[in-house]
PDB file of N, CA and C in Angstrom:
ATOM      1  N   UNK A   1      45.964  13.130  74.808  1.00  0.00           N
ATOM      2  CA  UNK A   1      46.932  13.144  75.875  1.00  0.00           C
ATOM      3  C   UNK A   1      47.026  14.514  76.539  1.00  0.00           C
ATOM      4  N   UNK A   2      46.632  15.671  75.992  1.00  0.00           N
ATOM      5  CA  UNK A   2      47.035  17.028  76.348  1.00  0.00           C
ATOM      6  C   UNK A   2      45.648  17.249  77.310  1.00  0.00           C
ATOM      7  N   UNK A   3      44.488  16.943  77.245  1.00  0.00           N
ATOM      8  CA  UNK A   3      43.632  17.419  77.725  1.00  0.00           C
ATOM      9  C   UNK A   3      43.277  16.516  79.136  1.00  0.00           C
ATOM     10  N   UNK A   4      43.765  15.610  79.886  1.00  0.00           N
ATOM     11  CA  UNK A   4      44.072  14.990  81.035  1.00  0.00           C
ATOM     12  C   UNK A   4      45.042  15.305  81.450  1.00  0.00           C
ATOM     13  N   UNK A   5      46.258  15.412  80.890  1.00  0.00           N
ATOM     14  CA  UNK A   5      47.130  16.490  82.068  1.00  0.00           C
ATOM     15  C   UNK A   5      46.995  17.736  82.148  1.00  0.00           C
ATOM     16  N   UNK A   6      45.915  18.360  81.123  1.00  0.00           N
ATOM     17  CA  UNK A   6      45.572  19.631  81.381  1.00  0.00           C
ATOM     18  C   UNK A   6      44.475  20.147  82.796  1.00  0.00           C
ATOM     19  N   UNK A   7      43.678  18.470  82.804  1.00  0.00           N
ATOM     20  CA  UNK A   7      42.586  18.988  83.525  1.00  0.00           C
ATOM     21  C   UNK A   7      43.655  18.482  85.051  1.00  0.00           C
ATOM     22  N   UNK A   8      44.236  17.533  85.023  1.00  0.00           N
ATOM     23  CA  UNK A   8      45.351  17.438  86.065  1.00  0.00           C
ATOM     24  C   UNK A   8      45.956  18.699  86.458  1.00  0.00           C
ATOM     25  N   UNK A   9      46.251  19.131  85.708  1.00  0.00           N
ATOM     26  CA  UNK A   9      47.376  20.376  86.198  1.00  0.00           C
ATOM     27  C   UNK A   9      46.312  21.297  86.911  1.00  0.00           C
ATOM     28  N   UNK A  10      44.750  21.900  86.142  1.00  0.00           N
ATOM     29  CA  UNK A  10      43.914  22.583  86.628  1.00  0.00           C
ATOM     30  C   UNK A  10      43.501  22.213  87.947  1.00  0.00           C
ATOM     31  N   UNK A  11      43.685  20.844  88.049  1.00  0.00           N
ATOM     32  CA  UNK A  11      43.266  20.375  89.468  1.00  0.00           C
ATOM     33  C   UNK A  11      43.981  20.494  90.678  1.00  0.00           C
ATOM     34  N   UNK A  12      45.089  20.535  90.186  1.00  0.00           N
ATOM     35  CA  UNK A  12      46.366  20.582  91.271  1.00  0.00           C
ATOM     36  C   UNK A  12      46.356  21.691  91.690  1.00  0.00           C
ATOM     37  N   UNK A  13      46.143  23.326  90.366  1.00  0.00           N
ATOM     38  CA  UNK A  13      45.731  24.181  90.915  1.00  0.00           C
ATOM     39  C   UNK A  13      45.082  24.799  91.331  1.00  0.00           C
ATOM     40  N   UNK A  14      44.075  24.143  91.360  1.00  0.00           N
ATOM     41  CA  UNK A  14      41.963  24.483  92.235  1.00  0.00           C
ATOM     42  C   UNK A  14      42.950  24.414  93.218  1.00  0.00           C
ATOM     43  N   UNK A  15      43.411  23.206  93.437  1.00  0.00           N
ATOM     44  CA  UNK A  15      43.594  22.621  95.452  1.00  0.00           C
ATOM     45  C   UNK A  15      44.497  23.740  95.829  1.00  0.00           C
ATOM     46  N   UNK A  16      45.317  23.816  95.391  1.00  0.00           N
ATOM     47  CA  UNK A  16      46.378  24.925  95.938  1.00  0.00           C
ATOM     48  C   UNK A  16      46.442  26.139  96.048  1.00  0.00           C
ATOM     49  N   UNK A  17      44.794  26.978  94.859  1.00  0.00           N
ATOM     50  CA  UNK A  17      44.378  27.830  95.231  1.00  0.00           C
ATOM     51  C   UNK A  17      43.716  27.932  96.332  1.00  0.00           C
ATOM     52  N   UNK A  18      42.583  26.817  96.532  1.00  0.00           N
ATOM     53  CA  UNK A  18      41.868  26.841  97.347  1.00  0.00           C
ATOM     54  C   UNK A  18      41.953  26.950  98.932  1.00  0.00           C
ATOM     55  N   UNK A  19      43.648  26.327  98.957  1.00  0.00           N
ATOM     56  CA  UNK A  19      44.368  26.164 100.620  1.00  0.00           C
ATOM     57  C   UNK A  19      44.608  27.544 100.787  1.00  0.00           C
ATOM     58  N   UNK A  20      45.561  28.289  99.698  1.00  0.00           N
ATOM     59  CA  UNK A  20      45.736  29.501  99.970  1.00  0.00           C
ATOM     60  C   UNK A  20      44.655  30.923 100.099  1.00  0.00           C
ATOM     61  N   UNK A  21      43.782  30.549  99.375  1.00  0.00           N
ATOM     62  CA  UNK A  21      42.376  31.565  99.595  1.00  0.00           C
ATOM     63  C   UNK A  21      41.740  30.948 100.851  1.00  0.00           C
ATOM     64  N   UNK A  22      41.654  30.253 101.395  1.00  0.00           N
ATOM     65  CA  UNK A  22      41.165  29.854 102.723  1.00  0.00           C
ATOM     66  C   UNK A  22      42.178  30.350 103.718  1.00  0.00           C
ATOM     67  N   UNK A  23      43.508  30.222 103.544  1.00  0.00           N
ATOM     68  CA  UNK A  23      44.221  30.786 104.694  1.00  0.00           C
ATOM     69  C   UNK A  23      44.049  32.823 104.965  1.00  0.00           C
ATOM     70  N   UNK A  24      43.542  33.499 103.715  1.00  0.00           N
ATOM     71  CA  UNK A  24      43.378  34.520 103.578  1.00  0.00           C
ATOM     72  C   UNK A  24      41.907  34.774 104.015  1.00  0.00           C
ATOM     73  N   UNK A  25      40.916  33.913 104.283  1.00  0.00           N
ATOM     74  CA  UNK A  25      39.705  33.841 104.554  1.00  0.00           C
ATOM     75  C   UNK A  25      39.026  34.206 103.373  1.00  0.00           C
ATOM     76  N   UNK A  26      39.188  33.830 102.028  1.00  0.00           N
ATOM     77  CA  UNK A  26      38.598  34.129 101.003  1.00  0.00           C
ATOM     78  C   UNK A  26      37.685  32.705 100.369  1.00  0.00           C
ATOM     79  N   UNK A  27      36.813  32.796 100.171  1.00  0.00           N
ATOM     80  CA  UNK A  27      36.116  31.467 100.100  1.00  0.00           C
ATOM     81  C   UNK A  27      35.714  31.428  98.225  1.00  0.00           C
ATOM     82  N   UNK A  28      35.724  30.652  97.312  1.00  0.00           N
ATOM     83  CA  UNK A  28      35.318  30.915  96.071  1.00  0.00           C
ATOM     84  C   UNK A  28      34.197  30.125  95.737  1.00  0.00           C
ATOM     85  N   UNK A  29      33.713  30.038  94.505  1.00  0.00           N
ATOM     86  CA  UNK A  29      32.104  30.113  94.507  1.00  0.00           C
ATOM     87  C   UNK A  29      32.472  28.473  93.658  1.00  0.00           C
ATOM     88  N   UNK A  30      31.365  27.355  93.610  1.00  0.00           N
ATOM     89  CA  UNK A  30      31.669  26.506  92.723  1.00  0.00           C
ATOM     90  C   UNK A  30      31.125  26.639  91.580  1.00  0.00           C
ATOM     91  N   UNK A  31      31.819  26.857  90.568  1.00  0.00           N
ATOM     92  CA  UNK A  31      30.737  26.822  89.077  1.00  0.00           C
ATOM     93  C   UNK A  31      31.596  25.693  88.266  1.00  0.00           C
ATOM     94  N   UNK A  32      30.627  24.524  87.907  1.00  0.00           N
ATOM     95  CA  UNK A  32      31.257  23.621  87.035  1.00  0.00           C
ATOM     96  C   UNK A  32      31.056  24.393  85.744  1.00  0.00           C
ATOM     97  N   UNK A  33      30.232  25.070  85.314  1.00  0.00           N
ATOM     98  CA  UNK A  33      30.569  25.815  84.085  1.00  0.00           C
ATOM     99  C   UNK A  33      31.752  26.964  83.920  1.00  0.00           C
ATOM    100  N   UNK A  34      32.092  27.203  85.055  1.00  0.00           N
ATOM    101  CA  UNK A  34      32.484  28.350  85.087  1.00  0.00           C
ATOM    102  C   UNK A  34      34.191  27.621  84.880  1.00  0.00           C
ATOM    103  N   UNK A  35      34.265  25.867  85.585  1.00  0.00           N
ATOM    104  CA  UNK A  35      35.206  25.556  85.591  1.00  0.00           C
ATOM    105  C   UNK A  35      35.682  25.042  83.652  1.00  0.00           C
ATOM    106  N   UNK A  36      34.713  24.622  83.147  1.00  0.00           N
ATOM    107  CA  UNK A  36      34.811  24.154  81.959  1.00  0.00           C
ATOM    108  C   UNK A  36      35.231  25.396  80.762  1.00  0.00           C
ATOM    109  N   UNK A  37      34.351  26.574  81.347  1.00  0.00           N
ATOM    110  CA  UNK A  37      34.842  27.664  80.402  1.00  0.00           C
ATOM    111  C   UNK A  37      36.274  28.342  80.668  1.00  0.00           C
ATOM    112  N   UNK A  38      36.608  28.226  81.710  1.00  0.00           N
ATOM    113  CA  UNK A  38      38.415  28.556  82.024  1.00  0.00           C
ATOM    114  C   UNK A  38      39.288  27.419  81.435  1.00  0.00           C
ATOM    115  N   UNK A  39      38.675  26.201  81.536  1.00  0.00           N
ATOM    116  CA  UNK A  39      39.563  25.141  80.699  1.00  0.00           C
ATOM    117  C   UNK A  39      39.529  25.702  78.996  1.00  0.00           C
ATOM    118  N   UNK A  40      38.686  25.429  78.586  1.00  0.00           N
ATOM    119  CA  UNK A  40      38.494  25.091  76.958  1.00  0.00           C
ATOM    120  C   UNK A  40      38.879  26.825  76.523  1.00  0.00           C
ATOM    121  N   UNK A  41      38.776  27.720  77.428  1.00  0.00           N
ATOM    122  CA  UNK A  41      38.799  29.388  76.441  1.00  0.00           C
ATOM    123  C   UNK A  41      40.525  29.494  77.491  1.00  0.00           C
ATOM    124  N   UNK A  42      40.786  29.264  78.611  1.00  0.00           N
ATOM    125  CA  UNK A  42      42.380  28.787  78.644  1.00  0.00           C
ATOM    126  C   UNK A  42      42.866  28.600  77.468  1.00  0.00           C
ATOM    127  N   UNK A  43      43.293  27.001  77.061  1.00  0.00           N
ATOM    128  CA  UNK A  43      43.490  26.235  75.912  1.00  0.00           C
ATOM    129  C   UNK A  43      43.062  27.467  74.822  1.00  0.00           C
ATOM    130  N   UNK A  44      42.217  27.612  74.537  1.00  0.00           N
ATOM    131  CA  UNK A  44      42.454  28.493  73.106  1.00  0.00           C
ATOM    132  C   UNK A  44      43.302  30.069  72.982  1.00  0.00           C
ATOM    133  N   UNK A  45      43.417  30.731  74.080  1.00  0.00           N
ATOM    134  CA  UNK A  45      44.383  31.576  74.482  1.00  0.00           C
ATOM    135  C   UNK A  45      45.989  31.355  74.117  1.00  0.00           C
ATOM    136  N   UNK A  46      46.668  29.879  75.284  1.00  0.00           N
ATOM    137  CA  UNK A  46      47.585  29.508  75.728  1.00  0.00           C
ATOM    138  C   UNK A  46      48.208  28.953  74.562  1.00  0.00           C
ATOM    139  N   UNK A  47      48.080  28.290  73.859  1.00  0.00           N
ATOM    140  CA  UNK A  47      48.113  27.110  72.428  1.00  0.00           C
ATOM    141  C   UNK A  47      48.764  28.061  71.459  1.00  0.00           C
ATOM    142  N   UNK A  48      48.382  28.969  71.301  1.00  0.00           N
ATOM    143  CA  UNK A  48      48.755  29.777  69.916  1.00  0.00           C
ATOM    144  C   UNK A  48      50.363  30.685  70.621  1.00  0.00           C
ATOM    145  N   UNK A  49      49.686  31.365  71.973  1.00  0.00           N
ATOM    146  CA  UNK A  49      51.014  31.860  72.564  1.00  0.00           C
ATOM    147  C   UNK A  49      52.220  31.216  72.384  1.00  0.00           C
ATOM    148  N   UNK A  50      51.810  29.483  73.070  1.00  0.00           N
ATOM    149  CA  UNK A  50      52.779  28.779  73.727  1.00  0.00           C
ATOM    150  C   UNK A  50      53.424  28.226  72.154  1.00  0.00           C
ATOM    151  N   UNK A  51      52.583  27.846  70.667  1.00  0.00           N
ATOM    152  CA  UNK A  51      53.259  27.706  69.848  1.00  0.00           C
ATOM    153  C   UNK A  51      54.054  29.245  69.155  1.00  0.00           C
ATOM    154  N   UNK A  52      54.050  30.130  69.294  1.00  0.00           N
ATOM    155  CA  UNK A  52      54.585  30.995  69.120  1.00  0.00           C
ATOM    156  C   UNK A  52      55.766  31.371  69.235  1.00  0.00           C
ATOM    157  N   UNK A  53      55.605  30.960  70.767  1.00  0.00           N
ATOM    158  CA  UNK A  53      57.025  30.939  71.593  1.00  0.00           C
ATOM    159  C   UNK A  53      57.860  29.795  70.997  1.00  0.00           C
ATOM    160  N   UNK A  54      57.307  28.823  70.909  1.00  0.00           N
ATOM    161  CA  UNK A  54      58.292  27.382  70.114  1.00  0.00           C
ATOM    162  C   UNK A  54      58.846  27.446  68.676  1.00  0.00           C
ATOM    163  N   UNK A  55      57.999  28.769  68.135  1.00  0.00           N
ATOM    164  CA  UNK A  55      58.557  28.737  66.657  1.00  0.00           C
ATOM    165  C   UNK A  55      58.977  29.872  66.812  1.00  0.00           C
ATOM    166  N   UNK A  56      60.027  30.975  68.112  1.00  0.00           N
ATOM    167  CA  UNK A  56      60.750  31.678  67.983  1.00  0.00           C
ATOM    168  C   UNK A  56      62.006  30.581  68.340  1.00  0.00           C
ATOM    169  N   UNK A  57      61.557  30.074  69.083  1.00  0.00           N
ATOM    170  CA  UNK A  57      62.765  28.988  69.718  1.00  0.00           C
ATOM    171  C   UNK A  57      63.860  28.591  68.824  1.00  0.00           C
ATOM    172  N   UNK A  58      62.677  27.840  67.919  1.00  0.00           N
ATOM    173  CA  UNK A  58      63.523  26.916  66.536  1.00  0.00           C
ATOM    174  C   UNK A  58      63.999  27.767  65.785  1.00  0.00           C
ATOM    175  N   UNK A  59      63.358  29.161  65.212  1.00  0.00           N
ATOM    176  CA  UNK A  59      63.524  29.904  64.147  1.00  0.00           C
ATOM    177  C   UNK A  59      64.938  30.813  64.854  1.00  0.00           C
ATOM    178  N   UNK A  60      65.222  30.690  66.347  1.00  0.00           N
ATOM    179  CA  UNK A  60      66.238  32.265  66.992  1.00  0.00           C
ATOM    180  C   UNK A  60      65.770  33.135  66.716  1.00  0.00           C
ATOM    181  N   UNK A  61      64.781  33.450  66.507  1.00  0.00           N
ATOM    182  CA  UNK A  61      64.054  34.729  66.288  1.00  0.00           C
ATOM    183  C   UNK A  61      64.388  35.272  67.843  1.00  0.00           C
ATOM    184  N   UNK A  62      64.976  37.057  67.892  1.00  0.00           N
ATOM    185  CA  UNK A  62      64.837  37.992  68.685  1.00  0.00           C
ATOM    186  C   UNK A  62      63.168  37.903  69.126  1.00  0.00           C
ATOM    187  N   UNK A  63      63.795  37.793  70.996  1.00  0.00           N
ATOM    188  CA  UNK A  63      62.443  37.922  71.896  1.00  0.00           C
ATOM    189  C   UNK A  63      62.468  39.245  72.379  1.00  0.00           C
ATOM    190  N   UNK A  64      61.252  40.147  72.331  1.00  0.00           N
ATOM    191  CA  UNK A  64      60.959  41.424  72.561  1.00  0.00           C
ATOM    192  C   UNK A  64      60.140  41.011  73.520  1.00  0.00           C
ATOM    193  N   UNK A  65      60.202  41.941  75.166  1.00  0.00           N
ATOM    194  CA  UNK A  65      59.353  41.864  75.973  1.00  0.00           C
ATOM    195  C   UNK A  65      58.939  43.086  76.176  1.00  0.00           C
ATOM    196  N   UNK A  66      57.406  42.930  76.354  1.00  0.00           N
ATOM    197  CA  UNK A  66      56.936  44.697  76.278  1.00  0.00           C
ATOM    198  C   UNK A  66      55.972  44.568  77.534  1.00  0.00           C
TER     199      UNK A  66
END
């Protein structure tokens, strides 16, 4: 379930990058690899952060921003 609204969400934001780098006259390059390796090394980044953040949540653990 996580990895179709993931590639959803990525998609929503190709398009919405893409309107806004065109209004700037910036054009970007297509790499389907290039798109697959921002998905899957995304996801392994985001996952550990984003559970991190959920087990300060539950725990009230003090949030330090640096």
């Amino acid at each position: 379930m996580v990895l179709p609204v993931t590639l959803i969400i990525f998609y929503l934001l190709n398009l919405y990058q893409k309107r806004l780098l065109g209004q700037l006259g910036i054009h970007q390059k297509k790499s389907f690899i290039g798109l697959l390796g921002f998905i899957f090394v995304f996801q392994m980044i985001i996952a550990p952060v984003a559970l991190s953040g959920y087990a300060e949540e539950i725990f009230k653990q003090k949030r330090i921003w640096k």
